[in-house]
C-alpha atoms as a PDB file:
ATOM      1  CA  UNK A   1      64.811 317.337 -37.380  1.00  0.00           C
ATOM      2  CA  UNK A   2      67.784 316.183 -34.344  1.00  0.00           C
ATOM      3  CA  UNK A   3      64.358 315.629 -32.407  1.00  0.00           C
ATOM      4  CA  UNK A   4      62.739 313.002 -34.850  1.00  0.00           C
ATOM      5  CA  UNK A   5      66.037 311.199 -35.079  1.00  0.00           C
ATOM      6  CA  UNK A   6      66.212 311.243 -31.755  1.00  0.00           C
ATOM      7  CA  UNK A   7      62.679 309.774 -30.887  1.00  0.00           C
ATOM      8  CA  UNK A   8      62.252 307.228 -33.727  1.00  0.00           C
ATOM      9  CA  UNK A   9      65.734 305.408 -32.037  1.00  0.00           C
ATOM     10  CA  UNK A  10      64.332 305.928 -28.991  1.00  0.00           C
ATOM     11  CA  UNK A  11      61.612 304.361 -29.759  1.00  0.00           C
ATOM     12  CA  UNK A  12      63.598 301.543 -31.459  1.00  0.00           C
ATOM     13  CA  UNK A  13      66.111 300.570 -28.666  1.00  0.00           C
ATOM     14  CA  UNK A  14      63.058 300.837 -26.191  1.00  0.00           C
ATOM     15  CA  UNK A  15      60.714 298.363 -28.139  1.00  0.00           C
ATOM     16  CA  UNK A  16      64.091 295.830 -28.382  1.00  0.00           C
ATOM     17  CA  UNK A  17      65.574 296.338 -24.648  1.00  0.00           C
ATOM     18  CA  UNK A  18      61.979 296.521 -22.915  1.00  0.00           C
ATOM     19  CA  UNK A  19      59.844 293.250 -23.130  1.00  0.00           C
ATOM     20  CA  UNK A  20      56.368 293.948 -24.727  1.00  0.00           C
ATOM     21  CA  UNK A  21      54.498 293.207 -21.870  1.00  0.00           C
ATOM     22  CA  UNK A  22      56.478 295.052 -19.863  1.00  0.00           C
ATOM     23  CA  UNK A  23      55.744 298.724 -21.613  1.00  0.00           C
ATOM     24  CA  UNK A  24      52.005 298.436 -20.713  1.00  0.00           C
ATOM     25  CA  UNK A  25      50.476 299.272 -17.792  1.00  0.00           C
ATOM     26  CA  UNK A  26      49.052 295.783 -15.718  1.00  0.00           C
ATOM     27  CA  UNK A  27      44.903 295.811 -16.320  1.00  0.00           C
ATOM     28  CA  UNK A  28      45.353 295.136 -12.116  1.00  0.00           C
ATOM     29  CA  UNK A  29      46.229 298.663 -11.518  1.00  0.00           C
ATOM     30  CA  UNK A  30      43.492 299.907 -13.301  1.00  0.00           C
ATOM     31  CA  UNK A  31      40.805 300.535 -10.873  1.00  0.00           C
ATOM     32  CA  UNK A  32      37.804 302.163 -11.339  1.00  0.00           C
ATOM     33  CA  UNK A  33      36.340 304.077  -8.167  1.00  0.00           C
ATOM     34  CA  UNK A  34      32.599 303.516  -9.087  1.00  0.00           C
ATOM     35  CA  UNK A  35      31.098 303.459  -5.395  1.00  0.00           C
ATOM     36  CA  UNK A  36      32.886 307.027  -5.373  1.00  0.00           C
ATOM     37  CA  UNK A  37      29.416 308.593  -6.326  1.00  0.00           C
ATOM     38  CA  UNK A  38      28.043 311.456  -3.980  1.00  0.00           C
ATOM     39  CA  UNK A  39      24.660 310.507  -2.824  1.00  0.00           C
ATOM     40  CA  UNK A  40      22.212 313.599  -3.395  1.00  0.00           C
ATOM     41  CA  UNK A  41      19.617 314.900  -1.168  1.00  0.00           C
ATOM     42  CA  UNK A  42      15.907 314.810  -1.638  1.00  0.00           C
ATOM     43  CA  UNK A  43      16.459 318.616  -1.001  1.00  0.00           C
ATOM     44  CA  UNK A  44      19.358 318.772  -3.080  1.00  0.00           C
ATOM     45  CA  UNK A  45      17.464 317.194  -6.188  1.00  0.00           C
ATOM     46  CA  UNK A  46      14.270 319.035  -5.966  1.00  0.00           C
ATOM     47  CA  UNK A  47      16.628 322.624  -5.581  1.00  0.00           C
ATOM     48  CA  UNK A  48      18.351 321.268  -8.826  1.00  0.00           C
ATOM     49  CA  UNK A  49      15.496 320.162 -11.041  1.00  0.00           C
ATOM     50  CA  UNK A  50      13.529 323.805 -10.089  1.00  0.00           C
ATOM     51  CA  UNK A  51      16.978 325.894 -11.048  1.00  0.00           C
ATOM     52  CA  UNK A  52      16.789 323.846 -14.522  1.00  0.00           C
ATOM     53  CA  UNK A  53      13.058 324.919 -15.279  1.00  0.00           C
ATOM     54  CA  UNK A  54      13.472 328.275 -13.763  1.00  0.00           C
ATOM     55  CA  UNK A  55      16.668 329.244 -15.980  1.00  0.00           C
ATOM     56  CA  UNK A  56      15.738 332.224 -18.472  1.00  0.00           C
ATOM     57  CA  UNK A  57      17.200 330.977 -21.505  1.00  0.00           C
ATOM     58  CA  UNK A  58      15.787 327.565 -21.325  1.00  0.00           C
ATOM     59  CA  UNK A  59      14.426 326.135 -24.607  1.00  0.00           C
ATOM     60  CA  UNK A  60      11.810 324.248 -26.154  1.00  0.00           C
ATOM     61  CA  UNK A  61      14.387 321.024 -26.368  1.00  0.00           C
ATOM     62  CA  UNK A  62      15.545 320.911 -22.971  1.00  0.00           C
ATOM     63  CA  UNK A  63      12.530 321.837 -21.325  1.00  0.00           C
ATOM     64  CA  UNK A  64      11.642 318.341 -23.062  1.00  0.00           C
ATOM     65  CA  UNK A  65      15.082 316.699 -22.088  1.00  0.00           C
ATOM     66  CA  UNK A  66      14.486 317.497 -18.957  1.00  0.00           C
ATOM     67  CA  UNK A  67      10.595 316.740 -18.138  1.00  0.00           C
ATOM     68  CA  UNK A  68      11.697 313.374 -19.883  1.00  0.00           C
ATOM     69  CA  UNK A  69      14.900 312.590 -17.931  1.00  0.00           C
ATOM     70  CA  UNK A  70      12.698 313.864 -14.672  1.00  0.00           C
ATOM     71  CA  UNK A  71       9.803 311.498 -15.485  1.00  0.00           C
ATOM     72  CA  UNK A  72      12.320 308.278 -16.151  1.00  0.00           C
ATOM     73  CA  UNK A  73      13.085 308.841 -12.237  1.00  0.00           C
ATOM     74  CA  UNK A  74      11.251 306.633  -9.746  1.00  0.00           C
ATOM     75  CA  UNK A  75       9.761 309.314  -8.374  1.00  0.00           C
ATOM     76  CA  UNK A  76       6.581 311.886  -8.580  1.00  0.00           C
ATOM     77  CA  UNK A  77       8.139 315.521  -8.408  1.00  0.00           C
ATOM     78  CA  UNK A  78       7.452 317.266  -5.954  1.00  0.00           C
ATOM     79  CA  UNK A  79       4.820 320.451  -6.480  1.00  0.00           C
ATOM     80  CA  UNK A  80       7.774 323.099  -6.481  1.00  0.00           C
ATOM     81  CA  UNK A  81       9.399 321.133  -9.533  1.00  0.00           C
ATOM     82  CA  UNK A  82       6.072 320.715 -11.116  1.00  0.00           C
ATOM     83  CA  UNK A  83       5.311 324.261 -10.649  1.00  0.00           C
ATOM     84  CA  UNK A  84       8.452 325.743 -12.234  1.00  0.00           C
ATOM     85  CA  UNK A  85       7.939 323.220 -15.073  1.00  0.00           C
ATOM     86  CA  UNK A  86       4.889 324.942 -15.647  1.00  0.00           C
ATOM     87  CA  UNK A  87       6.732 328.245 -15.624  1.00  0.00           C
ATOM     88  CA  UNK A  88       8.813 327.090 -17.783  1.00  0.00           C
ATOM     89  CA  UNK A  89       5.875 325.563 -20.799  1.00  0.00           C
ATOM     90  CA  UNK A  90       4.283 328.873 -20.005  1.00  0.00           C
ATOM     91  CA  UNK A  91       7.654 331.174 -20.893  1.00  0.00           C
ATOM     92  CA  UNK A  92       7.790 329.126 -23.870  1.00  0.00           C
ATOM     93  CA  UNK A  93       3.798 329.176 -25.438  1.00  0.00           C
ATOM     94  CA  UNK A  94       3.663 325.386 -25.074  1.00  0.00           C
ATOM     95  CA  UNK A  95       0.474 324.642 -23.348  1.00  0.00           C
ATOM     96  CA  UNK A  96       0.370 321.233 -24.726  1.00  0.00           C
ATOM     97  CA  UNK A  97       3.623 320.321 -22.744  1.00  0.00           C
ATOM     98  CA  UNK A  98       1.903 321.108 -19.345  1.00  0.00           C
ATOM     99  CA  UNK A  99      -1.220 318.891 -20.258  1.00  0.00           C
ATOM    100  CA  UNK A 100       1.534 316.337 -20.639  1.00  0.00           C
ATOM    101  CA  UNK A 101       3.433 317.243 -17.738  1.00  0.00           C
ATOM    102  CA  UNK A 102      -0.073 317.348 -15.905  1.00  0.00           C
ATOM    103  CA  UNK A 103      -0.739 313.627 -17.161  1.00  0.00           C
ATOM    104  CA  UNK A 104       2.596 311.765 -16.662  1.00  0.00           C
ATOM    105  CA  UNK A 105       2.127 313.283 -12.824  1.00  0.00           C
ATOM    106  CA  UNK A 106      -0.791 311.466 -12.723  1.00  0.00           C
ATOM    107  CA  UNK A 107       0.981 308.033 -14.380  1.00  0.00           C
ATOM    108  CA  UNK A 108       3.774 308.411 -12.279  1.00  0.00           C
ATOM    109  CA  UNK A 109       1.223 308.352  -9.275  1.00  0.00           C
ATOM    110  CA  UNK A 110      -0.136 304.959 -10.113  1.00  0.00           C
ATOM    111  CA  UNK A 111      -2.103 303.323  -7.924  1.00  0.00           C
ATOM    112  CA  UNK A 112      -1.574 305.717  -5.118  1.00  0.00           C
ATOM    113  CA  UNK A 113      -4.780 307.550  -5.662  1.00  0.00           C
ATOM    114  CA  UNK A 114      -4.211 310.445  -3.245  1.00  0.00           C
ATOM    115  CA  UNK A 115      -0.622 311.475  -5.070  1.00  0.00           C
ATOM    116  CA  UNK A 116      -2.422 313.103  -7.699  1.00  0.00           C
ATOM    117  CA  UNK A 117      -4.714 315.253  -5.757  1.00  0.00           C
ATOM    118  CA  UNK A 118      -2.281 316.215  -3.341  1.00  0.00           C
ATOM    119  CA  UNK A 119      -0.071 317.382  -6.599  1.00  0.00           C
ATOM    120  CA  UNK A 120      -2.724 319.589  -8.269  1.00  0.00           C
ATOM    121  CA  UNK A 121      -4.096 320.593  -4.653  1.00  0.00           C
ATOM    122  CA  UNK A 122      -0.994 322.144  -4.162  1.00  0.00           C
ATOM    123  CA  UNK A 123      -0.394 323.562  -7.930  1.00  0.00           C
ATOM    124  CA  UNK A 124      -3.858 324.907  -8.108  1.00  0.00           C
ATOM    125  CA  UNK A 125      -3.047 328.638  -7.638  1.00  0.00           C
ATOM    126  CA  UNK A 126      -0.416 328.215 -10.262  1.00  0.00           C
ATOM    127  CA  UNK A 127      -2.740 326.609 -12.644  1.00  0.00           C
ATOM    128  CA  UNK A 128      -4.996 329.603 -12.133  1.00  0.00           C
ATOM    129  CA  UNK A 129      -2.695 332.558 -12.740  1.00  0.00           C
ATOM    130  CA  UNK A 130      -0.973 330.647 -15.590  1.00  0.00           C
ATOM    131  CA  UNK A 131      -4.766 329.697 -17.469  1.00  0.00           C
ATOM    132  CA  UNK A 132      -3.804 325.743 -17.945  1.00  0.00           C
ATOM    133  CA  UNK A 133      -6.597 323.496 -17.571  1.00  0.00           C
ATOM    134  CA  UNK A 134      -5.806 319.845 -15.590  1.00  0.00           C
ATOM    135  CA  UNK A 135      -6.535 316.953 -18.572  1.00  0.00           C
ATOM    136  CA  UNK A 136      -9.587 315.997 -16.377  1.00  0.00           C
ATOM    137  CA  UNK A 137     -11.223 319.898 -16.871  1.00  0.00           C
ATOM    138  CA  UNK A 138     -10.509 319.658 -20.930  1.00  0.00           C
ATOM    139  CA  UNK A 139     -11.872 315.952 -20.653  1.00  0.00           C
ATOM    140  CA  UNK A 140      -9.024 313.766 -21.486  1.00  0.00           C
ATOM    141  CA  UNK A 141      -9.281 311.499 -19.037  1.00  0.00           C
ATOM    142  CA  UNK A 142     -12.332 309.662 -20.238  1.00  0.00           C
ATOM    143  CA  UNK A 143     -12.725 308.553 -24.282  1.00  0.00           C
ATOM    144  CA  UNK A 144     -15.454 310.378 -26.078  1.00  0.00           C
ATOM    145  CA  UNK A 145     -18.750 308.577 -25.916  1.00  0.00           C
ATOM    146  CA  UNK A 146     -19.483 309.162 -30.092  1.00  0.00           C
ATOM    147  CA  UNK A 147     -16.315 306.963 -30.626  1.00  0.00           C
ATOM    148  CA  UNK A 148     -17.200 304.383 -28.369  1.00  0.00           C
ATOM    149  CA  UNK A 149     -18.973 301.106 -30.179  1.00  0.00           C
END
């Protein structure tokens, strides 16, 4: 009780002794270190985006958090990324995600028409032992000739 007596006058004889503009901080010493950001490695990003997709208790949500936040970089992943991504739909029965993974490879490639090759080139064996099919081998890549006027 002596303690809240004690603060509310405090507080009182500060407010009326101390001009208002005084008691704040100045917005000039406020500074924000933005440029402080560590610059990561190619190395450093590929070892980090494999430990996500190779962690064992990785689920359905952030497999797709992370293929999404992956595929908003400027970037095609490299084949060890792509490869525990693949891991990763396999540990979880999604087959449709690596189609998906296997196609927005191939979008992020663009115009660079020997990206994509390289990429499944280099997945192939993986692809084999895990039973995916690339969207080419199950036909997605060209529109089905009934539906076409």
């Amino acid at each position: 009780m002596f303690r809240q007596v004690v603060t509310r006058i405090a507080g009182a004889v500060r407010s009326t002794v101390i001009p208002r503009n005084l008691q704040q901080p100045l917005a000039a010493t406020q500074v924000r270190g933005y440029s402080a950001k560590v610059e990561e490695t190619d190395e450093q990003f590929d070892a980090r985006w494999e430990a996500y997709f190779n962690r064992p208790d990785l689920d359905d949500w952030e497999l797709r958090r992370g293929l999404n936040e992956l595929h908003g970089h400027d970037l095609v992943p490299e084949p060890k990324i792509v490869v525990a991504a693949l891991n990763a739909c396999r540990r979880l029965n999604d087959s449709a995600m690596a189609i998906r993974t296997l196609e927005a490879i191939k979008d992020k490639a663009g115009s660079h028409k020997n990206i994509y090759p390289y990429v499944l080139q280099e997945i192939r064996p993986t692809l084999e032992e895990l039973g995916i099919s690339t969207p080419e081998e199950l036909g997605f890549d060209a529109p089905e000739s009934d539906k076409i006027l």
